[in-house]
C-alpha atoms as a PDB file:
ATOM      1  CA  UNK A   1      -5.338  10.232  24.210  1.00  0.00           C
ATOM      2  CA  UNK A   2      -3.738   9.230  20.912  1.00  0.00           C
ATOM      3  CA  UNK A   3      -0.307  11.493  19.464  1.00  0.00           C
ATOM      4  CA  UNK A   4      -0.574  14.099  17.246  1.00  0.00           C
ATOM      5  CA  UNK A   5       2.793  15.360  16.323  1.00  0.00           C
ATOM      6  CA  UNK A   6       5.260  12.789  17.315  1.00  0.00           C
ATOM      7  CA  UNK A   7       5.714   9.403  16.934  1.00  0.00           C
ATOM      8  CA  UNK A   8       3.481   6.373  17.069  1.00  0.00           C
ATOM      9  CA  UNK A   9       2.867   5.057  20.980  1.00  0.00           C
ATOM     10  CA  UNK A  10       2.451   1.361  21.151  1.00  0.00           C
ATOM     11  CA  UNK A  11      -1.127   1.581  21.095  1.00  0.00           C
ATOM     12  CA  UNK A  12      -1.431   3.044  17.739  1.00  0.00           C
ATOM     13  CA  UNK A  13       1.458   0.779  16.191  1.00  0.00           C
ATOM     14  CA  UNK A  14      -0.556  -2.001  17.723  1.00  0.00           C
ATOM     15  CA  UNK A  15      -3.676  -0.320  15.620  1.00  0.00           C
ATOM     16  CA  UNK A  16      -2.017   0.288  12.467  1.00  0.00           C
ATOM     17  CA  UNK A  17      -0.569  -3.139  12.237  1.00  0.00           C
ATOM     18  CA  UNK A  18      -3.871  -4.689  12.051  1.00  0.00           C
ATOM     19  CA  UNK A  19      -5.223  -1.832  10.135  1.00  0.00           C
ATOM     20  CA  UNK A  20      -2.509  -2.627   7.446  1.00  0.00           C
ATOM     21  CA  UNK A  21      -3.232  -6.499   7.669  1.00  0.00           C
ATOM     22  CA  UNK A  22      -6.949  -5.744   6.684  1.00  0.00           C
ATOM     23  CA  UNK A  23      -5.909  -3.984   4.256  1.00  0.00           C
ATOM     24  CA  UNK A  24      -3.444  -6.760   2.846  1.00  0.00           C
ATOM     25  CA  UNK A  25      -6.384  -9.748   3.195  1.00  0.00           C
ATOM     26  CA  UNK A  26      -8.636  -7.043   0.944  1.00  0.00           C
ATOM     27  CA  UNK A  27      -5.984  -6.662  -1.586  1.00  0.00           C
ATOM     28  CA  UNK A  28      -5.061  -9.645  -1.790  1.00  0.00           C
ATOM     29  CA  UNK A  29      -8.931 -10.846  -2.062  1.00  0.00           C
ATOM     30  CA  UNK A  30      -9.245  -7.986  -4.796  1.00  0.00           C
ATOM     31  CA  UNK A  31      -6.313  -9.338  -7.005  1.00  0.00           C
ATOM     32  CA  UNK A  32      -8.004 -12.982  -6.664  1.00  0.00           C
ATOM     33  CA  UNK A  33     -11.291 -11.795  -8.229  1.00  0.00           C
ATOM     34  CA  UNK A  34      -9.052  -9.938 -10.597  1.00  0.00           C
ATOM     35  CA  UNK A  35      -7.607 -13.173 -11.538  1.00  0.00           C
ATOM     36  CA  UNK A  36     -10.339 -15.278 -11.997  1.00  0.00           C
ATOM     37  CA  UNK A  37     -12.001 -12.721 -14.181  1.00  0.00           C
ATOM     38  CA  UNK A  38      -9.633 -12.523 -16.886  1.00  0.00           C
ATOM     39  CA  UNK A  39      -8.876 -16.319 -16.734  1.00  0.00           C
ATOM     40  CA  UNK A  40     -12.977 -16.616 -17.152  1.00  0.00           C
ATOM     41  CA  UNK A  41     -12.415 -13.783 -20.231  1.00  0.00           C
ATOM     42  CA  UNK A  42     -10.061 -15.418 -21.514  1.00  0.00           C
ATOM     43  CA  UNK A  43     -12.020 -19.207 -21.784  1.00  0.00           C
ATOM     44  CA  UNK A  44     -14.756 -17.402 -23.955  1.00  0.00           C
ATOM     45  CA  UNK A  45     -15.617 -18.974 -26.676  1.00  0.00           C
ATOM     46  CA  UNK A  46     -14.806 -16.043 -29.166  1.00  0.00           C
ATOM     47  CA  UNK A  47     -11.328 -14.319 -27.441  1.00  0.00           C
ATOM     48  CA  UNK A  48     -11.446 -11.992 -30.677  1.00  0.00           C
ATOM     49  CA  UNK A  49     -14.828 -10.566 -29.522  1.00  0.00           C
ATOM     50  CA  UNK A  50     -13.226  -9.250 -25.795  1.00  0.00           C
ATOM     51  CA  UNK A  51     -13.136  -5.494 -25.349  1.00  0.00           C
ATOM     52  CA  UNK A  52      -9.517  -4.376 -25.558  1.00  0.00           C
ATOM     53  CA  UNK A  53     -10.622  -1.574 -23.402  1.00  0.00           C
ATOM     54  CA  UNK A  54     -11.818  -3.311 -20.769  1.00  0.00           C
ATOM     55  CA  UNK A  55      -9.389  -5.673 -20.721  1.00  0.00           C
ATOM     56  CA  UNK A  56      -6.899  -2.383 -20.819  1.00  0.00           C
ATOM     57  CA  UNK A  57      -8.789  -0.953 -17.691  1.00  0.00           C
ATOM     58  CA  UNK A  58      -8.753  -4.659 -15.785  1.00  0.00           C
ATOM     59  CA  UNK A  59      -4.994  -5.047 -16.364  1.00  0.00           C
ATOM     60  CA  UNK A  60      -4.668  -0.923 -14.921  1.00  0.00           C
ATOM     61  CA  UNK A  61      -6.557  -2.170 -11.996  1.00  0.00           C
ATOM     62  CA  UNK A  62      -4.414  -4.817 -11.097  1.00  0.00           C
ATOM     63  CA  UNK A  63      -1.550  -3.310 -11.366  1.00  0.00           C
ATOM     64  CA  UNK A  64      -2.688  -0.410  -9.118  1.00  0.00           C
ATOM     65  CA  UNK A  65      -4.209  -2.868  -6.512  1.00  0.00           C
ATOM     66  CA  UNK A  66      -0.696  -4.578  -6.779  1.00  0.00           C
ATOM     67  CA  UNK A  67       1.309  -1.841  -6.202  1.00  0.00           C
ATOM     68  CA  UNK A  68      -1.079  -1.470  -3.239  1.00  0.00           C
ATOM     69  CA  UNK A  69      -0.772  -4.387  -2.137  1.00  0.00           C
ATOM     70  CA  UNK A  70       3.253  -4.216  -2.209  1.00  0.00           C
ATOM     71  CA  UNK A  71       3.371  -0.897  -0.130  1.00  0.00           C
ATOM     72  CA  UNK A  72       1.381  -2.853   2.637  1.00  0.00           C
ATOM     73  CA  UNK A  73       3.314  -5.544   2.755  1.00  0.00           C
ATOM     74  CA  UNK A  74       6.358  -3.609   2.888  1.00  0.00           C
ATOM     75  CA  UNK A  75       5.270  -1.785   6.074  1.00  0.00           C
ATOM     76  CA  UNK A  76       4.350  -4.842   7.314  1.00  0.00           C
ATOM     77  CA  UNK A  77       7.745  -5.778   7.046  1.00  0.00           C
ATOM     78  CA  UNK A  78       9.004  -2.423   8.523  1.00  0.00           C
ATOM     79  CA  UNK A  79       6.904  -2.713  11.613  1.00  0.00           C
ATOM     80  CA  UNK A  80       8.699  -6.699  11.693  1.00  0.00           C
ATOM     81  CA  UNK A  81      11.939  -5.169  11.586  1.00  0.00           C
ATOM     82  CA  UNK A  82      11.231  -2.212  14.173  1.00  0.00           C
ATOM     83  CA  UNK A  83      11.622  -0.016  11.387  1.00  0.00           C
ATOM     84  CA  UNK A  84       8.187   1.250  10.923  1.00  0.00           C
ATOM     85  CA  UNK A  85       7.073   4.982  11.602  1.00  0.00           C
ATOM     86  CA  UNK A  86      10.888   6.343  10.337  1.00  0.00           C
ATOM     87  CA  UNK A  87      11.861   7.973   7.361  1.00  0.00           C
ATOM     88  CA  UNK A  88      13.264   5.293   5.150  1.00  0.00           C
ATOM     89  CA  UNK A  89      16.183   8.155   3.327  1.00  0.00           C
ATOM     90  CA  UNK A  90      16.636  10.258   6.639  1.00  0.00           C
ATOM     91  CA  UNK A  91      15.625   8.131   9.183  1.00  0.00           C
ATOM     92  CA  UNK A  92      13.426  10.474  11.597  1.00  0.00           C
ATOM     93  CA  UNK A  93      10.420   9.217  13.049  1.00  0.00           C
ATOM     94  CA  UNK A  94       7.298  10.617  11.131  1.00  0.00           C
ATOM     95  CA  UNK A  95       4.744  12.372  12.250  1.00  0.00           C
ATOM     96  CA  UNK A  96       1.790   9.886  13.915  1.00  0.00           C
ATOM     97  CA  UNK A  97      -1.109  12.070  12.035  1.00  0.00           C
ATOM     98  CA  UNK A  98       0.882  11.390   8.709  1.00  0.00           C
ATOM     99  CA  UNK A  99       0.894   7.530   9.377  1.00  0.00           C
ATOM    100  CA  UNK A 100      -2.857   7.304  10.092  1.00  0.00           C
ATOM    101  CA  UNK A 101      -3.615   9.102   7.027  1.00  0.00           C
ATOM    102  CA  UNK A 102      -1.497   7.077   5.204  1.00  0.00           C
ATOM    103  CA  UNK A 103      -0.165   3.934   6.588  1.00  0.00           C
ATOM    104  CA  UNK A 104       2.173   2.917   3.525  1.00  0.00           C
ATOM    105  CA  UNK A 105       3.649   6.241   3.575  1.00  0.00           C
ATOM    106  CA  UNK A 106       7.589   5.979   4.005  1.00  0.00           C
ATOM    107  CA  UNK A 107       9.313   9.535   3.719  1.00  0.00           C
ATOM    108  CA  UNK A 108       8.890  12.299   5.873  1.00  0.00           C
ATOM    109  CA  UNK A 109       7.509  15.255   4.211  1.00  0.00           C
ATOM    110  CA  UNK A 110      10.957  17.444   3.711  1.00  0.00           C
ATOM    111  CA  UNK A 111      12.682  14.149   2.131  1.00  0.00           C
ATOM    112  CA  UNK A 112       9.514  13.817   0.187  1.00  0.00           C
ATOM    113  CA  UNK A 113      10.031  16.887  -1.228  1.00  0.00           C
ATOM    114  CA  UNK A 114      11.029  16.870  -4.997  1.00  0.00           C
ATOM    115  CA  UNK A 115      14.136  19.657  -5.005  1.00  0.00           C
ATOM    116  CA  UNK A 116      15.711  17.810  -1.654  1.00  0.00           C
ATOM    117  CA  UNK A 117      18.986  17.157  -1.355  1.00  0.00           C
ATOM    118  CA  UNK A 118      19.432  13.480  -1.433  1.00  0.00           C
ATOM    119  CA  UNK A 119      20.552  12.225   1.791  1.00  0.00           C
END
């Protein structure tokens, strides 16, 4: 029976990991086609003719899926270092329910907290 309230068992770290590493091979996948579609936009034959807006809402979409991309990999790296599944300012484990919503998460929810004190 998986956690609820406390930390990750082994089981679900196990889980998450390769949860986390799909989700890295799709981002990573997504930023390729990302790539190659402004490098084709940018080969057209009249580069005065692109849509700005488009080209606006392509570079957005990157940079989201990048920023994506970097909280997965950091976790990655946390779960590496034995550091995954702990508040990054306080330290305390996290809730397991808050992990498998969110994976990338890395505060608990009272250091999340805008009016905290920092720690």
């Amino acid at each position: 029976m998986s956690n609820q309230t406390g930390p990750l068992d082994a089981r679900e770290h196990e889980q998450l990991r390769a949860r986390l590493r799909r989700d890295a091979a799709r981002l990573r996948d997504h930023l390729a086609g990302v790539a190659m579609s402004r490098r084709l936009r940018s080969s057209t034959p009249h580069p005065e003719r692109a849509d700005t807006d488009e080209d606006l809402r392509a570079a957005r979409n990157a940079l989201r899926v990048r920023r994506a991309l970097d909280g997965t990999l950091a976790a990655l790296r946390r779960m590496a270092d034995d550091e995954y599944g702990r508040c990054v300012h306080c330290g305390e484990p996290m809730e397991a329910r808050r992990l498998r919503v969110e994976p990338t998460v890395t505060a608990c929810p009272d250091c999340e907290r805008p009016d905290r004190d920092p720690v």
